[in-house]
N, C-alpha and C. Protein backbone atom coordinates (compact mmCIF):
# COMPACT_ATOMS: atom_id res chain seq x y z
N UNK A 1 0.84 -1.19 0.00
CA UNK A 1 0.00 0.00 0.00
C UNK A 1 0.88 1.25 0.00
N UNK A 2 0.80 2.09 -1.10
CA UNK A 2 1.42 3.25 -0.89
C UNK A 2 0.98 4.42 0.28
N UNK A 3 2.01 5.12 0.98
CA UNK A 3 1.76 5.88 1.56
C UNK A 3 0.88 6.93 1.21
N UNK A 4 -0.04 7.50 2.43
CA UNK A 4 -1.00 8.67 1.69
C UNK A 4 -0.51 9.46 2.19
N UNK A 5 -0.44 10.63 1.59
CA UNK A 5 0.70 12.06 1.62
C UNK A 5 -0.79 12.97 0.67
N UNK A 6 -0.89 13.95 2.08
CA UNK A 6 -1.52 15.38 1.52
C UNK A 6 -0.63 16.34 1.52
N UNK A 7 0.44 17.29 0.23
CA UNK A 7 0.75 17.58 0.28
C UNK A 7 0.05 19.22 0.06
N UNK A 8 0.37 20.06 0.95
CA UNK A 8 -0.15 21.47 0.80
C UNK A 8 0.28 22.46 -0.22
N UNK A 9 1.31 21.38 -0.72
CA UNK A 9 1.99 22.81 -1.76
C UNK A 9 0.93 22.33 -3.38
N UNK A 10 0.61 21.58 -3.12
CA UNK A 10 -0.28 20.77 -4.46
C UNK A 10 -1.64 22.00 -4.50
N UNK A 11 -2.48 21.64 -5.70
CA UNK A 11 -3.33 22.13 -5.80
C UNK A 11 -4.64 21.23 -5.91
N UNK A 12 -5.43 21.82 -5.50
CA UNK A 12 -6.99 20.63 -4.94
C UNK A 12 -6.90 19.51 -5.99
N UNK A 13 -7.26 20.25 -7.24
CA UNK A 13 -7.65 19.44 -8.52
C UNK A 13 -5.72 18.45 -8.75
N UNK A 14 -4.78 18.96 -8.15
CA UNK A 14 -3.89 17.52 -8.21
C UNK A 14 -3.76 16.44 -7.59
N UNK A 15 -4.40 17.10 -5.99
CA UNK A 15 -4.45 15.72 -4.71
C UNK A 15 -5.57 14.77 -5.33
N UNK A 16 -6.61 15.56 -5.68
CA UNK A 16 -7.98 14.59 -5.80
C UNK A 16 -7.63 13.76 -7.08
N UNK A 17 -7.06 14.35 -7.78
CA UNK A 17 -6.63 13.30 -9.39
C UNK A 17 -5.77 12.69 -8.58
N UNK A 18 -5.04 12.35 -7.86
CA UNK A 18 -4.28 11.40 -7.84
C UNK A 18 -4.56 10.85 -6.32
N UNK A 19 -5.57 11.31 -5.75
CA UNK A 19 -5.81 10.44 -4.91
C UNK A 19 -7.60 10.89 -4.55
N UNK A 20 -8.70 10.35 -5.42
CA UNK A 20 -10.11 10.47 -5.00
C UNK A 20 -10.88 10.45 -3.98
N UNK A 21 -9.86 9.68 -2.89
CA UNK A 21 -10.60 9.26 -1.29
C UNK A 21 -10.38 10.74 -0.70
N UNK A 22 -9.65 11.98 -1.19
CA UNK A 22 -9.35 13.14 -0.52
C UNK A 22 -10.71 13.99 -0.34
N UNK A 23 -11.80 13.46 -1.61
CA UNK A 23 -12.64 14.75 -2.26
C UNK A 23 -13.67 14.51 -1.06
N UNK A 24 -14.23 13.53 -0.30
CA UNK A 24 -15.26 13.42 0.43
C UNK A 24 -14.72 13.84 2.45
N UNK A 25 -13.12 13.35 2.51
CA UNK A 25 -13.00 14.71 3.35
C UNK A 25 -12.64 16.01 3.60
N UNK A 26 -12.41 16.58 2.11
CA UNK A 26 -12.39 18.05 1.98
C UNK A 26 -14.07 18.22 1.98
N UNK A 27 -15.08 17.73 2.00
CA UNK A 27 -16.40 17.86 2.13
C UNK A 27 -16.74 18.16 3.75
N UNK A 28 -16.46 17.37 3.75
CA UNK A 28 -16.25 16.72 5.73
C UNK A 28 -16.02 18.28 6.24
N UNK A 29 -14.69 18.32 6.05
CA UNK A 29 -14.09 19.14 6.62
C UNK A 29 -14.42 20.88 6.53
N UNK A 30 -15.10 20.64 5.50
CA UNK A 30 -15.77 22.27 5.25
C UNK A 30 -15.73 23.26 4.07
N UNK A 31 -15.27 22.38 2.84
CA UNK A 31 -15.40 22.53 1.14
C UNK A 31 -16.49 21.52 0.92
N UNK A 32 -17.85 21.75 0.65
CA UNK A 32 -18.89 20.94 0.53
C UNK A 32 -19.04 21.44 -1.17
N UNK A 33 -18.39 22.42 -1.81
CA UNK A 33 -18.49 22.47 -2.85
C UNK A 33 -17.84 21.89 -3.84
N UNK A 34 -16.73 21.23 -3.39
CA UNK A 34 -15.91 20.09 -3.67
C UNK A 34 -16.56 19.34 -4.94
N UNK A 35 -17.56 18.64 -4.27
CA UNK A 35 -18.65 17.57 -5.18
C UNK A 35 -19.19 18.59 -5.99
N UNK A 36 -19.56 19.79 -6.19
CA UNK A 36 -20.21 20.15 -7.21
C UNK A 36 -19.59 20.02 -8.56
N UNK A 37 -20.48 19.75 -9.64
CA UNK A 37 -19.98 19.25 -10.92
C UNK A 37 -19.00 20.67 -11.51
N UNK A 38 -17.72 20.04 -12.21
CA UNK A 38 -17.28 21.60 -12.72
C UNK A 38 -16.10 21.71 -11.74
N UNK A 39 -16.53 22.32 -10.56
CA UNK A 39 -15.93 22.94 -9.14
C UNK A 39 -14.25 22.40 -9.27
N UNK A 40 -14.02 21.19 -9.23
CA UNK A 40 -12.90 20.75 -8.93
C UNK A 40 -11.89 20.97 -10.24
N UNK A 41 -12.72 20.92 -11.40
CA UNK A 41 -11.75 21.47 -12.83
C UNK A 41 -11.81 23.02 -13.37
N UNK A 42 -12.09 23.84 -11.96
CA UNK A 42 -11.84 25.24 -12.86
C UNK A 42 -11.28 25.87 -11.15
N UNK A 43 -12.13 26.24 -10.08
CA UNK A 43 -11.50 26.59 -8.84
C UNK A 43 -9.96 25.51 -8.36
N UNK A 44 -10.58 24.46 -8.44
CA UNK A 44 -9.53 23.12 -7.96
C UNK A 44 -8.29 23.20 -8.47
N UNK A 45 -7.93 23.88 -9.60
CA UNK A 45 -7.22 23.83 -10.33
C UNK A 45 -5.82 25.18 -10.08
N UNK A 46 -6.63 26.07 -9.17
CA UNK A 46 -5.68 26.98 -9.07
C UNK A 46 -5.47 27.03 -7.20
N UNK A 47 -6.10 26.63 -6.25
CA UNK A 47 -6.82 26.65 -5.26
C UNK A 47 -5.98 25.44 -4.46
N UNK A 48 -5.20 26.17 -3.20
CA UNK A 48 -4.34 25.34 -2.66
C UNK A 48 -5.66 24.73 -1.30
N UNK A 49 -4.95 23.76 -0.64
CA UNK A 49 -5.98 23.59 0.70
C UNK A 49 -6.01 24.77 1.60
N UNK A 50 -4.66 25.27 2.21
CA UNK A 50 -4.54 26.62 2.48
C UNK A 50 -4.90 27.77 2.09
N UNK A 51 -4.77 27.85 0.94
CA UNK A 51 -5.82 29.00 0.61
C UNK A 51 -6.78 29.38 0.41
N UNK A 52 -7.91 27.65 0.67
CA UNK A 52 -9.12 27.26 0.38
C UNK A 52 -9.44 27.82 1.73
N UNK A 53 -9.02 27.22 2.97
CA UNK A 53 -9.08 27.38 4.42
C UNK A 53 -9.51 28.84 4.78
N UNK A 54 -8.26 29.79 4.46
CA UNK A 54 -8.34 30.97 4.41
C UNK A 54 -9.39 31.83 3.89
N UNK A 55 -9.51 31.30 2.37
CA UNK A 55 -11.05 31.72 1.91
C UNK A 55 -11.93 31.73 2.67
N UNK A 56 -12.10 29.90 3.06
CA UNK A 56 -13.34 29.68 3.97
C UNK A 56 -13.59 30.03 5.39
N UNK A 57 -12.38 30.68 5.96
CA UNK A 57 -12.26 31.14 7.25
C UNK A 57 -12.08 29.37 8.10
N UNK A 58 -11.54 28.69 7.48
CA UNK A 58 -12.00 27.16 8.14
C UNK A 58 -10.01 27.27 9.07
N UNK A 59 -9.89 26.72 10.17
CA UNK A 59 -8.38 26.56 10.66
C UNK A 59 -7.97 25.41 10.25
N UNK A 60 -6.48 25.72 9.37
CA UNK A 60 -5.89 24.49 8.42
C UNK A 60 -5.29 23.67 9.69
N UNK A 61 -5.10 23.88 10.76
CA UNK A 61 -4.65 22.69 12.34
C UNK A 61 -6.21 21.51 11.69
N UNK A 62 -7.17 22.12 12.24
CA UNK A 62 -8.14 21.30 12.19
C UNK A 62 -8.65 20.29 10.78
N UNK A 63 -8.15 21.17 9.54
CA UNK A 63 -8.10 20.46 8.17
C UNK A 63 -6.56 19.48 8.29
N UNK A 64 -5.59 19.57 8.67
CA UNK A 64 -4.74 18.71 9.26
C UNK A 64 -5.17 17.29 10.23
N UNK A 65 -5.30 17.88 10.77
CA UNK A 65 -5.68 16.46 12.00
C UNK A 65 -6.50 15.75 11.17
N UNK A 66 -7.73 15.97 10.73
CA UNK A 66 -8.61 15.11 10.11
C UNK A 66 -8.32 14.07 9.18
N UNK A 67 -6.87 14.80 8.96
CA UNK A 67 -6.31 14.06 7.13
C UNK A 67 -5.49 13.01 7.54
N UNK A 68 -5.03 13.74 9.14
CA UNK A 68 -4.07 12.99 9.85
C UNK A 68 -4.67 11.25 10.57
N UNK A 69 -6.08 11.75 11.05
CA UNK A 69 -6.68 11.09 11.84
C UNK A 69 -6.99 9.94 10.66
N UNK A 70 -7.29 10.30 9.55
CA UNK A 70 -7.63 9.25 8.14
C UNK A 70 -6.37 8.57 7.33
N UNK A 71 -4.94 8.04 8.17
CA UNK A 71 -4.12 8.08 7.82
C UNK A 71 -2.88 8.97 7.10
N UNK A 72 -3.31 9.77 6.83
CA UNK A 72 -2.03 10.82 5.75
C UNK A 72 -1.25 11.38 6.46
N UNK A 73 0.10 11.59 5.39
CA UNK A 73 0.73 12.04 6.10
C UNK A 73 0.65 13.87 5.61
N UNK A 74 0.92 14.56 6.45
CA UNK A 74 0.72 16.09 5.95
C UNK A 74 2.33 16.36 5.40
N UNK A 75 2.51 16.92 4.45
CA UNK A 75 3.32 17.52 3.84
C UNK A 75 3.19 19.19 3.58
N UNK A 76 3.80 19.93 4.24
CA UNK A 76 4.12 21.27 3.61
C UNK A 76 5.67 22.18 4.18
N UNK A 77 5.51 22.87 3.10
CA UNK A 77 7.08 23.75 3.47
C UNK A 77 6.90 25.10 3.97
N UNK A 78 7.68 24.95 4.66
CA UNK A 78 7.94 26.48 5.33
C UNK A 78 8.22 27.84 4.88
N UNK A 79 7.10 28.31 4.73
CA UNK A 79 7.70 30.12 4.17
C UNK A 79 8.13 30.70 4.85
């Protein structure tokens, strides 16, 4: 089984193409627009998790743990 790695420097529409089990807990977690048809190939596409967060006023600790709590590992770099 390959390791699951959410990496933050990625963009929505690259985690979910390469890994689909991501799209129903970015739902979870507080992008419920995720599933809308479209959504993930035009926003997804430029739209980090972090900057989704920020948009949404949602705290990326708490979008962490969740990803954490569902096996993944979190990946991001330090600015």
């Amino acid at each position: 089984m390959a390791d699951k790695i959410l990496d933050l420097n990625l963009t929505v529409y690259e985690l979910c193409t390469a890994d689909p089990g991501i799209i129903p807990l970015l739902e979870e977690v507080g992008f419920p627009d995720i599933t809308k048809p479209g959504m993930l190939a035009t926003a997804g596409r430029f739209m980090t998790i972090p900057k989704g967060a920020t948009f949404k006023k949602l705290d990326l600790e708490d979008i962490k743990l969740l990803f954490t709590q569902h096996g993944y590992t979190v990946k991001e770099e330090k600015k």
